[in-house]
Protein backbone atom coordinates (compact mmCIF):
# COMPACT_ATOMS: atom_id res chain seq x y z
CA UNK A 1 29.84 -11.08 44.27
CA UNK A 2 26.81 -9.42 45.95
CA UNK A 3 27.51 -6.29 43.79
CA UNK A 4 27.31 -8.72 40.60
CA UNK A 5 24.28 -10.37 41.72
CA UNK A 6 22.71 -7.06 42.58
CA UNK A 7 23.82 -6.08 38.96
CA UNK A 8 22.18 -8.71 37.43
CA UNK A 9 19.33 -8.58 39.58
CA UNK A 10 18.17 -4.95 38.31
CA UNK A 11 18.85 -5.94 34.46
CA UNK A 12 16.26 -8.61 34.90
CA UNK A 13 13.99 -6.16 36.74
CA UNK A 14 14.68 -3.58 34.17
CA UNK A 15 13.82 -5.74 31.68
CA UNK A 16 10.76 -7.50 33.19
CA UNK A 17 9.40 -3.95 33.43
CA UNK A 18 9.71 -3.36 29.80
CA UNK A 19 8.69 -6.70 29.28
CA UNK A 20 5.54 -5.96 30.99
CA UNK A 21 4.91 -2.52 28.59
CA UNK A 22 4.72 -4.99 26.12
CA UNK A 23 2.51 -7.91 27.44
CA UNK A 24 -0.01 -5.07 28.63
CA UNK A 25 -0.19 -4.16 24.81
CA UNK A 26 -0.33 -7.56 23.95
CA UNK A 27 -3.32 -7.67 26.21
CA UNK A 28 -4.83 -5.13 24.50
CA UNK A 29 -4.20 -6.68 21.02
CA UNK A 30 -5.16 -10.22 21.75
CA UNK A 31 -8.38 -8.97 23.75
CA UNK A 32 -9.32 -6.99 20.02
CA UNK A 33 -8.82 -9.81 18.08
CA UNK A 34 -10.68 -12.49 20.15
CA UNK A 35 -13.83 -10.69 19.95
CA UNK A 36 -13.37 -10.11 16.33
CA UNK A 37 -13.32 -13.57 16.00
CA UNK A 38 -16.27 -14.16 18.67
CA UNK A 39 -18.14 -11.82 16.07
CA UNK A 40 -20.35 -12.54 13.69
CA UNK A 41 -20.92 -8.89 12.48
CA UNK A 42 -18.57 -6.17 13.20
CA UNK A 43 -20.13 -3.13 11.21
CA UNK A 44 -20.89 -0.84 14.54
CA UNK A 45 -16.73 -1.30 14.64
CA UNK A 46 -16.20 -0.38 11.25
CA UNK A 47 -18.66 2.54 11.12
CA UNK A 48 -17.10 4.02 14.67
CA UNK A 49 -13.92 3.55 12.78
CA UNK A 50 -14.83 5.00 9.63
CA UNK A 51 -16.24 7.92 11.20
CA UNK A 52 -13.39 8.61 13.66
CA UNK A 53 -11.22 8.50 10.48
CA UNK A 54 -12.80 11.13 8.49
CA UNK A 55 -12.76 13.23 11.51
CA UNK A 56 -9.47 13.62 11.82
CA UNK A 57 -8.69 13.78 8.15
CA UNK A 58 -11.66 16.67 8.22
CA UNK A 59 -9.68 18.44 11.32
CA UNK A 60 -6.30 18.09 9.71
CA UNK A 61 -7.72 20.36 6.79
CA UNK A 62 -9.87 22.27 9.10
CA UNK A 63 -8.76 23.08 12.60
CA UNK A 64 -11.01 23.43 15.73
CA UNK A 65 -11.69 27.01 16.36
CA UNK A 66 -10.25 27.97 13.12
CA UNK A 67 -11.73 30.51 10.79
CA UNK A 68 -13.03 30.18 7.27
CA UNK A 69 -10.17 31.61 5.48
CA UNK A 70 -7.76 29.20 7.22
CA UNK A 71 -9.99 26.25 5.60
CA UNK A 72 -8.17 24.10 3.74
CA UNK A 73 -11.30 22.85 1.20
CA UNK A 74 -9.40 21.90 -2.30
CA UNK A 75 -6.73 19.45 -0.06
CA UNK A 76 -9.96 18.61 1.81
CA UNK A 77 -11.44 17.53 -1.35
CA UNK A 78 -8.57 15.89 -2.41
CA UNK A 79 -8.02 13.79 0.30
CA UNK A 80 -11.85 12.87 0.47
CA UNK A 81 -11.42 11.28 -2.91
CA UNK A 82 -8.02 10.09 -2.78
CA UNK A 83 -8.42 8.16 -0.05
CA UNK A 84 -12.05 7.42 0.73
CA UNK A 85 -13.72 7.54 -2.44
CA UNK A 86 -15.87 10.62 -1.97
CA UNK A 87 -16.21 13.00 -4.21
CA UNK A 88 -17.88 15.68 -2.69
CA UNK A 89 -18.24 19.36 -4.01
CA UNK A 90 -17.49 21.25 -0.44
CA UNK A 91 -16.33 24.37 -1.84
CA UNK A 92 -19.94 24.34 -3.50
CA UNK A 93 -21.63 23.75 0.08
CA UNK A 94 -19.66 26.76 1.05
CA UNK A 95 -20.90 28.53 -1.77
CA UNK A 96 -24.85 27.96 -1.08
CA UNK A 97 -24.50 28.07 2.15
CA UNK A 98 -22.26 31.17 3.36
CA UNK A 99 -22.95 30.14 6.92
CA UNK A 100 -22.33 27.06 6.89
CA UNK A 101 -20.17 25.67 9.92
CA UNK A 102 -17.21 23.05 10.20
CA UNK A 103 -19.50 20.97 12.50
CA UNK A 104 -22.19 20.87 9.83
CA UNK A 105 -19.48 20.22 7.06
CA UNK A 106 -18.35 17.05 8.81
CA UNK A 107 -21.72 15.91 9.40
CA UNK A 108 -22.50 15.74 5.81
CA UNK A 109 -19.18 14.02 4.87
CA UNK A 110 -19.40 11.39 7.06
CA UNK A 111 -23.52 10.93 6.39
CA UNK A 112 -22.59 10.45 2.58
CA UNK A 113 -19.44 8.34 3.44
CA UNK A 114 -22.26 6.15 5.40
CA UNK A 115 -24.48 6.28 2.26
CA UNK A 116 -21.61 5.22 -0.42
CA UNK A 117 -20.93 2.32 2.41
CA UNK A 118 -24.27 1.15 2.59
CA UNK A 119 -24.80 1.20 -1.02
CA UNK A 120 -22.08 -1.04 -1.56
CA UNK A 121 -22.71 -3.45 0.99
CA UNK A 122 -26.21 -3.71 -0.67
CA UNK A 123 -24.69 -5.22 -3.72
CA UNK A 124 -23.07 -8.27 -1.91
CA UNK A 125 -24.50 -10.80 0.70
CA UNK A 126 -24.66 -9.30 3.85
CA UNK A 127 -22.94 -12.43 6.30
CA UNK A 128 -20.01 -12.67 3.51
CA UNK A 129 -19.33 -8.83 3.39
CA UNK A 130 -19.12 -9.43 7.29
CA UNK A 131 -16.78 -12.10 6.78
CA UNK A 132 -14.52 -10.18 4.84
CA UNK A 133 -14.96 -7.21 7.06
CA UNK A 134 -13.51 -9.44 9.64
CA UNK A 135 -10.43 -10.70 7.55
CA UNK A 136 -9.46 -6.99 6.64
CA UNK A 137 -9.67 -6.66 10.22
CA UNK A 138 -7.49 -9.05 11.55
CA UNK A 139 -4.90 -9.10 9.09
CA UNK A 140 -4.39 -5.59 9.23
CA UNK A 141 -4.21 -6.18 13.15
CA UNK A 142 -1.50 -8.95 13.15
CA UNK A 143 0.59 -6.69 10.26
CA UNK A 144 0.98 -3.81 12.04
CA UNK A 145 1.23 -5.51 15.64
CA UNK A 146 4.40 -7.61 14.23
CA UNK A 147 5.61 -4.10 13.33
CA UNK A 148 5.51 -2.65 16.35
CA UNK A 149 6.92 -6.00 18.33
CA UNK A 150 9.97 -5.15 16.03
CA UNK A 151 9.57 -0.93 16.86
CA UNK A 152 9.51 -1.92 20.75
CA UNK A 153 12.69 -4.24 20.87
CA UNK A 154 14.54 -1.50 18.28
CA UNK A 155 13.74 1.48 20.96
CA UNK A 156 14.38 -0.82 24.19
CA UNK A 157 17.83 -1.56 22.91
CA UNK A 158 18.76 2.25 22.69
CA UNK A 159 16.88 3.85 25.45
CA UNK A 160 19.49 3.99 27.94
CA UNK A 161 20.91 6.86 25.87
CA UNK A 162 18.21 8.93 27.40
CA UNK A 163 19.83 8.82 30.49
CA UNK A 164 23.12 10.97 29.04
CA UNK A 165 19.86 13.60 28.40
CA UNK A 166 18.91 13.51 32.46
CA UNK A 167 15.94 11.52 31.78
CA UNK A 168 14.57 8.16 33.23
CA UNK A 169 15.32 5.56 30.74
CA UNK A 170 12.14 3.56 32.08
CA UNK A 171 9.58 6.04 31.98
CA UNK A 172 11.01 7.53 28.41
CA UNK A 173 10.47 3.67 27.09
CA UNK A 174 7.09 3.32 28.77
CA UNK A 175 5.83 7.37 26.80
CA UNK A 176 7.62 6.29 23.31
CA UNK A 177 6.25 2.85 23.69
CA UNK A 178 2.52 4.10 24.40
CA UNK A 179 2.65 6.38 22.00
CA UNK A 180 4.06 3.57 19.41
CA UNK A 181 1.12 1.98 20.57
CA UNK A 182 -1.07 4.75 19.46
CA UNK A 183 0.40 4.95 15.91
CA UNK A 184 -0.59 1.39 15.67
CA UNK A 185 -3.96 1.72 16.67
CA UNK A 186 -4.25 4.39 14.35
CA UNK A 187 -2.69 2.41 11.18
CA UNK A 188 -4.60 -0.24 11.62
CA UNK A 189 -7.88 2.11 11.53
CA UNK A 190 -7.02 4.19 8.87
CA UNK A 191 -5.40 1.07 6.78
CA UNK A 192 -9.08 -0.62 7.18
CA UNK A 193 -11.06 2.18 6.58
CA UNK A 194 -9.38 3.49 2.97
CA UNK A 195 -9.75 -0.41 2.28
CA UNK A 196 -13.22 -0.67 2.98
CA UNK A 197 -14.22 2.21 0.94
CA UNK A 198 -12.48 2.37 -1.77
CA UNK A 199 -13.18 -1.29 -3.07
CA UNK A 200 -15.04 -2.10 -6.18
CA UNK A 201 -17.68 -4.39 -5.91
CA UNK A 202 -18.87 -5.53 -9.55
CA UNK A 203 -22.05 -7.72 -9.50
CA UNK A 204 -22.42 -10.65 -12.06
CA UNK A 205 -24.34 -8.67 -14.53
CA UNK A 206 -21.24 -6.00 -15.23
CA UNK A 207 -18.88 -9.60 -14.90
CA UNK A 208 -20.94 -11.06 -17.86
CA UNK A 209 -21.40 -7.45 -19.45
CA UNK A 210 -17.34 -7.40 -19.51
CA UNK A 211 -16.52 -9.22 -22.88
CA UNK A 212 -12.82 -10.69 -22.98
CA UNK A 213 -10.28 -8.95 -25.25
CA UNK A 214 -10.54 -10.15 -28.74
CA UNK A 215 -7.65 -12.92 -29.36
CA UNK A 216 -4.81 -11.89 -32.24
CA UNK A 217 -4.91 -13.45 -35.52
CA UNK A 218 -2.89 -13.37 -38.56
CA UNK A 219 -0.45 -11.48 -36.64
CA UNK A 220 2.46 -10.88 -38.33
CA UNK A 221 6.38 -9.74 -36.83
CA UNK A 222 8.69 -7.39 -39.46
CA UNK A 223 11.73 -6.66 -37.65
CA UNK A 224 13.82 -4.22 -38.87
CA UNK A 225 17.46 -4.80 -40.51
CA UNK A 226 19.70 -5.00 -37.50
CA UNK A 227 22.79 -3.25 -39.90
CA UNK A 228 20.59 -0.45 -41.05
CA UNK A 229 19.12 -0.22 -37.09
CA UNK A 230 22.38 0.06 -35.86
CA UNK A 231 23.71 2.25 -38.43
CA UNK A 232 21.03 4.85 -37.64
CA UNK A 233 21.74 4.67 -33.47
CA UNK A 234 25.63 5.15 -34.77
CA UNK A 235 25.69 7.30 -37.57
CA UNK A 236 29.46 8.05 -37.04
CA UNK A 237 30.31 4.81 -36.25
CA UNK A 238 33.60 3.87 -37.47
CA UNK A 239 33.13 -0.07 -37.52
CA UNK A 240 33.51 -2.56 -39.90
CA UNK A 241 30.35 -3.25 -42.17
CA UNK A 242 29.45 -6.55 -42.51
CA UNK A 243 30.86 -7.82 -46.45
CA UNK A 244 27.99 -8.52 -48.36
CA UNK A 245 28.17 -10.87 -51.78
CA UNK A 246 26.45 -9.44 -54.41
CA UNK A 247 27.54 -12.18 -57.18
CA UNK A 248 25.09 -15.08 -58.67
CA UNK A 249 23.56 -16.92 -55.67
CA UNK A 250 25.91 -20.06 -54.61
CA UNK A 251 24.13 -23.57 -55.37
CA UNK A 252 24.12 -26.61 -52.94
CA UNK A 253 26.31 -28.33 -54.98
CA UNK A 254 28.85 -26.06 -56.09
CA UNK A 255 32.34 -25.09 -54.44
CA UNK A 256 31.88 -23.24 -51.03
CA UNK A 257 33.01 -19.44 -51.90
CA UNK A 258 35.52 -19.75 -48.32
CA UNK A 259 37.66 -21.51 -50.57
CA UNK A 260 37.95 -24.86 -48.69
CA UNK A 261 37.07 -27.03 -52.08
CA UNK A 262 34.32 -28.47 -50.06
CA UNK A 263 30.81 -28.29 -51.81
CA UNK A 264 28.88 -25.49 -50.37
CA UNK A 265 26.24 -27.54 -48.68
CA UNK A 266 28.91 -29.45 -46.36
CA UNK A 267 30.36 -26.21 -45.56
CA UNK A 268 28.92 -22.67 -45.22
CA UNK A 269 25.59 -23.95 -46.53
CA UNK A 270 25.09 -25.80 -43.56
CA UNK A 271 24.34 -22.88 -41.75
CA UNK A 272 21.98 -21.37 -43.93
């Protein structure tokens, strides 16, 4: 009985230590999204975000203590206007500039990805552009933190395999889960980010300058002859055509052509 309770006794302490890997990220979450709602204006956020975001796209192309030729530019270019919107000539910096340096090249992406920014926010109300700063925010936040909930309780349930690899099944969960955690963090600032500047903000002038499609009039439908279409799809087709009557035309009131001695209009003409 002891060795039962004992048992059960370090499940639940297994499991109130994974338990707490979560809470303490919950912690971290909940903290985030209280002031975001405290907030009035979040751009400092954004920018930091923004920025750190281009950095690492910039370093992904163009490695730290890398040398010229193992530059990535046209990718770098790419991705630049793929995903943020910027379409910058770098391979033409490179070109003016011979010695130009990776340092200097970031510096100018992410001082004309602030200028494209502030340009747009100039074209909308400053406390609603805010607001909706703050929306992108959050729901980003609370998508991608009901993810990981669901990426936690999927790698709890399995990590006991580690042990069959000699390694501690608690401190493997508490490494995968942390860096989980970083993945989110990530998401959620690179989700926000692409968002934010690749929007199009149209003003009321190019709304009223935008005249609606023209409405269809007179239109008129010609289908084809279904026969003749389906005799072209099945040129060899070996099926029956359909009999056609090529006599005089068969009044209301004369005697139906089936033969039935009924007058044409209470039989076969009723269909026409």
């Amino acid at each position: 009985q002891r060795k039962v309770e004992q048992r059960n006794f370090d499940i639940r302490k297994q499991l109130l230590e994974y338990d707490d890997v979560a809470n303490d990220q919950r912690k971290v979450i909940y903290h985030q999204r209280n002031e975001l709602l405290e907030s009035g204006d979040i751009s400092e956020t954004i920018t930091a975000m923004r920025q750190g975001v281009l950095y690492d796209t910039f370093r992904t192309h163009v490695p730290e203590d890398s040398v010229e030729e193992q530059w990535e530019i046209a990718p770098l270019e790419q991705s630049l206007e793929a995903e943020y919107g910027l379409k910058l000539d770098v391979a033409q910096w490179l070109k003016d500039e011979p010695q130009l340096g990776d340092e200097e090249i970031i510096k100018r992406i992410v001082e004309a990805a602030d200028k494209a920014y502030g340009d747009k926010i100039s074209m909308v109300n400053g406390e609603a552009w805010h607001q909706f700063e703050r929306n992108v925010m959050l729901q980003s936040l609370d998508s991608h933190w009901r993810e990981h909930l669901a990426a936690l309780d999927h790698l709890r349930q399995g990590i006991h395999l580690r042990g069959y690899a000699q390694k501690n099944p608690k401190q493997e969960y508490k490494r995968e889960a942390f860096e989980l955690f970083e993945s989110l963090l990530d998401l959620v600032r690179s989700e926000v980010t692409k968002l934010l500047m690749t929007i199009q903000i149209r003003t009321e002038e190019q709304l009223d300058e935008t005249e609606p499609a023209p409405a269809m009039q007179n239109v008129q439908y010609h289908h084809a002859d279904y026969d003749e279409a389906l005799a072209t799809a099945n040129p060899d087709s070996d099926k029956q055509q359909p009999i056609t009557n090529a006599g005089q035309k068969v009044g209301r009131n004369d005697a139906c052509p089936c033969g039935s001695g009924k007058k044409y209009k209470h039989c076969h003409g009723r269909l026409s």
